[in-house]
N, C-alpha and C. Protein backbone atom coordinates (compact mmCIF):
# COMPACT_ATOMS: atom_id res chain seq x y z
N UNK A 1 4.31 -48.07 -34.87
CA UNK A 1 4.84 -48.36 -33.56
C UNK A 1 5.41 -49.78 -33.50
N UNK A 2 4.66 -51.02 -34.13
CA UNK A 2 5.79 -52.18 -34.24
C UNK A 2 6.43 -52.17 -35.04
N UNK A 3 6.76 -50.99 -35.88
CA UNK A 3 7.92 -51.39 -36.91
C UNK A 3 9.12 -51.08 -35.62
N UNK A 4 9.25 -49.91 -35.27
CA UNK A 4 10.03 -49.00 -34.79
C UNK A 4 10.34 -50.22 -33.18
N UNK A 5 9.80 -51.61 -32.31
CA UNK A 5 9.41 -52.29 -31.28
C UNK A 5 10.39 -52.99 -31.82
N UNK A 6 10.10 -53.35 -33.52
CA UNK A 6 10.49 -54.30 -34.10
C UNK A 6 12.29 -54.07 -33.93
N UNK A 7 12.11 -52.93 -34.41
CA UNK A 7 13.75 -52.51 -34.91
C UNK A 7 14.39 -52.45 -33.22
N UNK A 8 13.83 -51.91 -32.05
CA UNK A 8 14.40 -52.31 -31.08
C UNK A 8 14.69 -53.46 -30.74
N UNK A 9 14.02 -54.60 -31.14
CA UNK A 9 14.19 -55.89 -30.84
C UNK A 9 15.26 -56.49 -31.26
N UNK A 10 15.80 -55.82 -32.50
CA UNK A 10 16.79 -56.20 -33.16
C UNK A 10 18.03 -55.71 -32.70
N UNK A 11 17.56 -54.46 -31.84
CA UNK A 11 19.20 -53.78 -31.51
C UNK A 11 19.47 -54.33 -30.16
N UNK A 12 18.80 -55.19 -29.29
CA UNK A 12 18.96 -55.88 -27.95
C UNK A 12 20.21 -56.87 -28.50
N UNK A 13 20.58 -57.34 -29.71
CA UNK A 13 21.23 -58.35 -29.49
C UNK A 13 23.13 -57.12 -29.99
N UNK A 14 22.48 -55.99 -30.61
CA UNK A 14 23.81 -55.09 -30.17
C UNK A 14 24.24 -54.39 -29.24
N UNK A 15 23.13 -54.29 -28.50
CA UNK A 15 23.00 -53.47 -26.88
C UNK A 15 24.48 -53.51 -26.32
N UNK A 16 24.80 -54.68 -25.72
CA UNK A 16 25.81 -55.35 -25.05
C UNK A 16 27.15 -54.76 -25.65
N UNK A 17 27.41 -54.92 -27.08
CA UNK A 17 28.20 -54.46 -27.33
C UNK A 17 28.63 -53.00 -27.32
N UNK A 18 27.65 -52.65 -27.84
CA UNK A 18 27.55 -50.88 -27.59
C UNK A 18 27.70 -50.75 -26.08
N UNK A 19 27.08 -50.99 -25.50
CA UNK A 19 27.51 -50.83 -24.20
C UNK A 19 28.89 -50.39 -23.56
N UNK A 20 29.92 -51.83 -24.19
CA UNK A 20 31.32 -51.84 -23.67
C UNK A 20 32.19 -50.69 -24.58
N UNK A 21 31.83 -50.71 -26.13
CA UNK A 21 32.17 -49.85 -27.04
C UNK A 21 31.85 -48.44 -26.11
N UNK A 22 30.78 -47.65 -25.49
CA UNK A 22 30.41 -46.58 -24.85
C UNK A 22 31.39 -46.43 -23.50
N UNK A 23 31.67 -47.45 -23.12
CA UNK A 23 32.39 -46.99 -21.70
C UNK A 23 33.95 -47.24 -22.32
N UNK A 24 34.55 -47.86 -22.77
CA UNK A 24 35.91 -47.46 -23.90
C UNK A 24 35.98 -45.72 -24.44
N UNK A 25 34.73 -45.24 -25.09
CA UNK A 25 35.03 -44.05 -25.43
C UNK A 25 34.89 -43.50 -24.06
N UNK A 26 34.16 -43.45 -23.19
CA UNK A 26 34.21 -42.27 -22.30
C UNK A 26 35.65 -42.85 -21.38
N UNK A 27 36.52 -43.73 -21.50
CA UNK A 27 37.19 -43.86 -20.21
C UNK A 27 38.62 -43.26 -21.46
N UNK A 28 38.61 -43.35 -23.09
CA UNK A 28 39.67 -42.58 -23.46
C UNK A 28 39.37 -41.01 -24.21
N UNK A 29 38.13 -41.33 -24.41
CA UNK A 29 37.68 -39.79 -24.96
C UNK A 29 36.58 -39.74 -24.77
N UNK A 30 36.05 -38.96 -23.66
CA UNK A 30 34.46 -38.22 -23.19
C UNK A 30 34.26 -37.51 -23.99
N UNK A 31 34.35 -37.09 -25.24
CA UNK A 31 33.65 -36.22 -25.98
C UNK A 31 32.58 -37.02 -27.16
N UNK A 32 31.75 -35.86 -27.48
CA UNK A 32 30.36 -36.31 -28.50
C UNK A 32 30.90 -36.45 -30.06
N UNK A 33 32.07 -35.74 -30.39
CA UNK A 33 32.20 -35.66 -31.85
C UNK A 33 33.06 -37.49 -32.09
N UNK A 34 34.11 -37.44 -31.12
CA UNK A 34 34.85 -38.84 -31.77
C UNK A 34 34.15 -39.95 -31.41
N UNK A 35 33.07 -39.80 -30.32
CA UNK A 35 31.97 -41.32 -29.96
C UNK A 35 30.93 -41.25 -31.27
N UNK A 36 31.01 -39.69 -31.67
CA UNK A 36 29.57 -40.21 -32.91
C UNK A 36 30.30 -40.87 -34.23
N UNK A 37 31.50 -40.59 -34.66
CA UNK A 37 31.88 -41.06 -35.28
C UNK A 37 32.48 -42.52 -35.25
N UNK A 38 32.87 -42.75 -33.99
CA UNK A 38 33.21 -44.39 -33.78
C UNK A 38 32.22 -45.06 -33.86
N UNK A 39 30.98 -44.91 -33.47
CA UNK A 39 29.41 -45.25 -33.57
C UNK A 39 29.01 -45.41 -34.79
N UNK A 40 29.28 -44.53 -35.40
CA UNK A 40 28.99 -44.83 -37.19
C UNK A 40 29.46 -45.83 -37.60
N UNK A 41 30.76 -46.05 -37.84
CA UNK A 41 31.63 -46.66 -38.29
C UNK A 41 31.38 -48.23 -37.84
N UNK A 42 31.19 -48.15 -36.41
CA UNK A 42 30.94 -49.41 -36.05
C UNK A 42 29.32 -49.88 -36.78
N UNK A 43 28.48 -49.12 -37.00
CA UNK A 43 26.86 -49.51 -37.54
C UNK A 43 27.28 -49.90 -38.41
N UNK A 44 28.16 -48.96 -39.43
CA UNK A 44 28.60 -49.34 -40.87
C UNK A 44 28.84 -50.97 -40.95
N UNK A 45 30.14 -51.08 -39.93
CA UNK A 45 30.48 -52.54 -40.08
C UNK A 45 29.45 -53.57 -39.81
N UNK A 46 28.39 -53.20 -38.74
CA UNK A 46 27.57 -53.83 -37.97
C UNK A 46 26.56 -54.45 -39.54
N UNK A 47 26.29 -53.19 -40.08
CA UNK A 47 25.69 -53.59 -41.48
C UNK A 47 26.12 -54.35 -42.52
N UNK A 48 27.35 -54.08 -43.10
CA UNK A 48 28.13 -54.74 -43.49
C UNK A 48 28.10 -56.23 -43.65
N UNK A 49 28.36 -56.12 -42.45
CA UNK A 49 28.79 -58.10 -41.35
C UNK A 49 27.01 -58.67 -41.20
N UNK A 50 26.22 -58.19 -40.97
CA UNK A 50 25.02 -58.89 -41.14
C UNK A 50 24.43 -58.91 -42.75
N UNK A 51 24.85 -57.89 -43.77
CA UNK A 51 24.22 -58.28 -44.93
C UNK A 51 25.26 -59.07 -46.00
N UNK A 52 26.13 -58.99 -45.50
CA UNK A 52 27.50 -60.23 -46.28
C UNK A 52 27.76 -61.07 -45.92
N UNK A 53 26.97 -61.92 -44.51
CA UNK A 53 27.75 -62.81 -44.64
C UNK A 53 26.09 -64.10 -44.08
N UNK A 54 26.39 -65.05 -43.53
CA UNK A 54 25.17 -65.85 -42.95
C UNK A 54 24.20 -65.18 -42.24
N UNK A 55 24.65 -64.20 -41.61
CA UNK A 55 23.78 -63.55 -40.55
C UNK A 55 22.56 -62.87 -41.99
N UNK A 56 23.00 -62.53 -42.96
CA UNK A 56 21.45 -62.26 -43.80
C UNK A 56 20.27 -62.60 -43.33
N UNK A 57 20.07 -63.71 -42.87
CA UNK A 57 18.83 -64.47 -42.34
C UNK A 57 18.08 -63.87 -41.57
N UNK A 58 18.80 -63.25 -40.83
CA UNK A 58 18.11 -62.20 -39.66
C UNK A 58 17.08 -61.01 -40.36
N UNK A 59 17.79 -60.41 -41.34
CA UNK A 59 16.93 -59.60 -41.74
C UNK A 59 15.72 -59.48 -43.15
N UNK A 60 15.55 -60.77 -42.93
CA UNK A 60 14.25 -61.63 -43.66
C UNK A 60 12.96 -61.04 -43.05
N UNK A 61 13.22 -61.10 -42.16
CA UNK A 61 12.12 -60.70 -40.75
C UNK A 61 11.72 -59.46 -41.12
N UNK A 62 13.16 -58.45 -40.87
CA UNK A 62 12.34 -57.17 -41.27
C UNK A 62 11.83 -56.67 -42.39
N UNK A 63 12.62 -57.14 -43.54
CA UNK A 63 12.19 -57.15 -45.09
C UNK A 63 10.42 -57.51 -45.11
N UNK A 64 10.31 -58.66 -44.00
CA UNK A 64 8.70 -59.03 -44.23
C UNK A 64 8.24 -58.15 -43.99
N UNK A 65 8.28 -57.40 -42.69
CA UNK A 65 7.85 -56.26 -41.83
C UNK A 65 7.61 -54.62 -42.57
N UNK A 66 8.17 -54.70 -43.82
CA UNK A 66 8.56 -53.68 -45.04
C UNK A 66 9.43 -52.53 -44.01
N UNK A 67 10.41 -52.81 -43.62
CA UNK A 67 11.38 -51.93 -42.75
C UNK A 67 13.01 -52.44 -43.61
N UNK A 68 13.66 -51.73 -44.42
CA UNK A 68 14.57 -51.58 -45.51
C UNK A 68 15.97 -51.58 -44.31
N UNK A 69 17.14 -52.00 -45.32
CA UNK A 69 18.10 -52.39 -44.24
C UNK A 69 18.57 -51.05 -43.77
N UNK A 70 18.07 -49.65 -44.81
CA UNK A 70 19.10 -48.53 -44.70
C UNK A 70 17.98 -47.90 -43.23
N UNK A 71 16.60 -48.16 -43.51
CA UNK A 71 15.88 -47.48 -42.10
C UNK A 71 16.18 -48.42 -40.66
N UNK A 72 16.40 -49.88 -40.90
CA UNK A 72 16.61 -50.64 -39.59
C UNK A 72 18.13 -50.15 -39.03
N UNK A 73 18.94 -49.40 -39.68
CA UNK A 73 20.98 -49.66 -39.55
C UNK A 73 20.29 -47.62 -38.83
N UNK A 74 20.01 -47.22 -39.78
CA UNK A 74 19.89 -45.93 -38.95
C UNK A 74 18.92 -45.42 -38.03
N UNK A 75 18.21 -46.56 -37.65
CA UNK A 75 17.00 -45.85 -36.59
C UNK A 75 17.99 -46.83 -35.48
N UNK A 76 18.82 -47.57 -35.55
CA UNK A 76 19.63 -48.19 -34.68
C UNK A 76 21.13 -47.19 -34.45
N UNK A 77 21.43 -46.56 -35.20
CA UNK A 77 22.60 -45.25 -35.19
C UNK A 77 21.82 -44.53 -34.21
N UNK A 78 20.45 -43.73 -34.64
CA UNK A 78 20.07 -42.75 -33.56
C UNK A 78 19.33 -43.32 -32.57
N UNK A 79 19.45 -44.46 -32.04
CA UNK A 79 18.91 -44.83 -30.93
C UNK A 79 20.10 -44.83 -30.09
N UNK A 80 21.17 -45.57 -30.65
CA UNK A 80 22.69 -45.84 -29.84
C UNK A 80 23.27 -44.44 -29.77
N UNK A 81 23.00 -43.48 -30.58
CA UNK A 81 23.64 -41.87 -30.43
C UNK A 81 23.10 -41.37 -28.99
N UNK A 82 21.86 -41.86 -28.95
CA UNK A 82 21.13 -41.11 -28.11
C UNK A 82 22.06 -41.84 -26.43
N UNK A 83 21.75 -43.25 -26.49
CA UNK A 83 21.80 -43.57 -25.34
C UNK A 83 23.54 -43.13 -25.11
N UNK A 84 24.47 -43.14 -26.51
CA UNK A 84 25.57 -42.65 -25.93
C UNK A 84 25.54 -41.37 -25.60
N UNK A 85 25.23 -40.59 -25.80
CA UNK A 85 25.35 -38.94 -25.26
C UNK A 85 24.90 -39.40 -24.23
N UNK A 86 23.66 -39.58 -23.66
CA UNK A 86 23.10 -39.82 -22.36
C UNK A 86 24.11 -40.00 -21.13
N UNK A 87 24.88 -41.57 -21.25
CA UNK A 87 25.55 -42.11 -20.87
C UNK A 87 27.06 -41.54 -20.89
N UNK A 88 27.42 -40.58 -21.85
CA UNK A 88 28.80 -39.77 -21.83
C UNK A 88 28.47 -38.07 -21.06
N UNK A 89 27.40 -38.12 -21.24
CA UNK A 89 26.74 -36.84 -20.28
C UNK A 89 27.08 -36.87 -18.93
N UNK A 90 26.42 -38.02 -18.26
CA UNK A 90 26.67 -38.54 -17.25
C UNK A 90 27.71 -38.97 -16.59
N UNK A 91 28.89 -39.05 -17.64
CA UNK A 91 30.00 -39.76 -16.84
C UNK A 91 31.03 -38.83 -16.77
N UNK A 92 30.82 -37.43 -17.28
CA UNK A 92 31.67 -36.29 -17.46
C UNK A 92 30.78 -35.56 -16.30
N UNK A 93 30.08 -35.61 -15.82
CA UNK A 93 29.64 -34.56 -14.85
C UNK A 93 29.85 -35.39 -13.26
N UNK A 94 29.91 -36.55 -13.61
CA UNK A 94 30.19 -37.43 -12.56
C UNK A 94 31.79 -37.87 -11.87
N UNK A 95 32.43 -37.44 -13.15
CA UNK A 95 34.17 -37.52 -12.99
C UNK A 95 34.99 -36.48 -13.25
């Protein structure tokens, strides 16, 4: 349970972005197949850009924590999948 606290803690500082990224897809495409795939793509980079460049540092922490970069990048994919369906659910039954 604090690994999984842990790995949320870490996705608060992508929240924000996902956020604006989520209301972009639903205001040009409300559907689940092209948001899951823009979602990927963006983790991909998200991973990417934190293990290539300074930002490494960050994930010292979880390495201590024994939580691997490939379980912290995808328990952060299906957390952001989730809240996007949620949130694209909602905005198609609402508009």
């Amino acid at each position: 349970m604090y690994k999984f606290l842990a790995i949320l803690s870490f996705y608060k500082s992508f929240a924000t972005w996902s956020f604006i990224v989520t209301i972009f897809i639903a205001l040009f495409t409300p559907q689940l197949i092209p948001a899951t795939c823009i979602k990927f793509f963006l983790t991909l980079f998200a991973w990417y850009y934190t293990s290539e460049t300074s930002e490494k540092r960050k994930l010292t922490l979880y390495k201590n924590l024994g939580i691997s970069s490939l379980t912290l990048f995808s328990t952060l994919f299906i957390v952001d999948l989730i809240l996007t369906f949620l949130f694209l659910t909602l905005f198609t039954e609402f508009v």
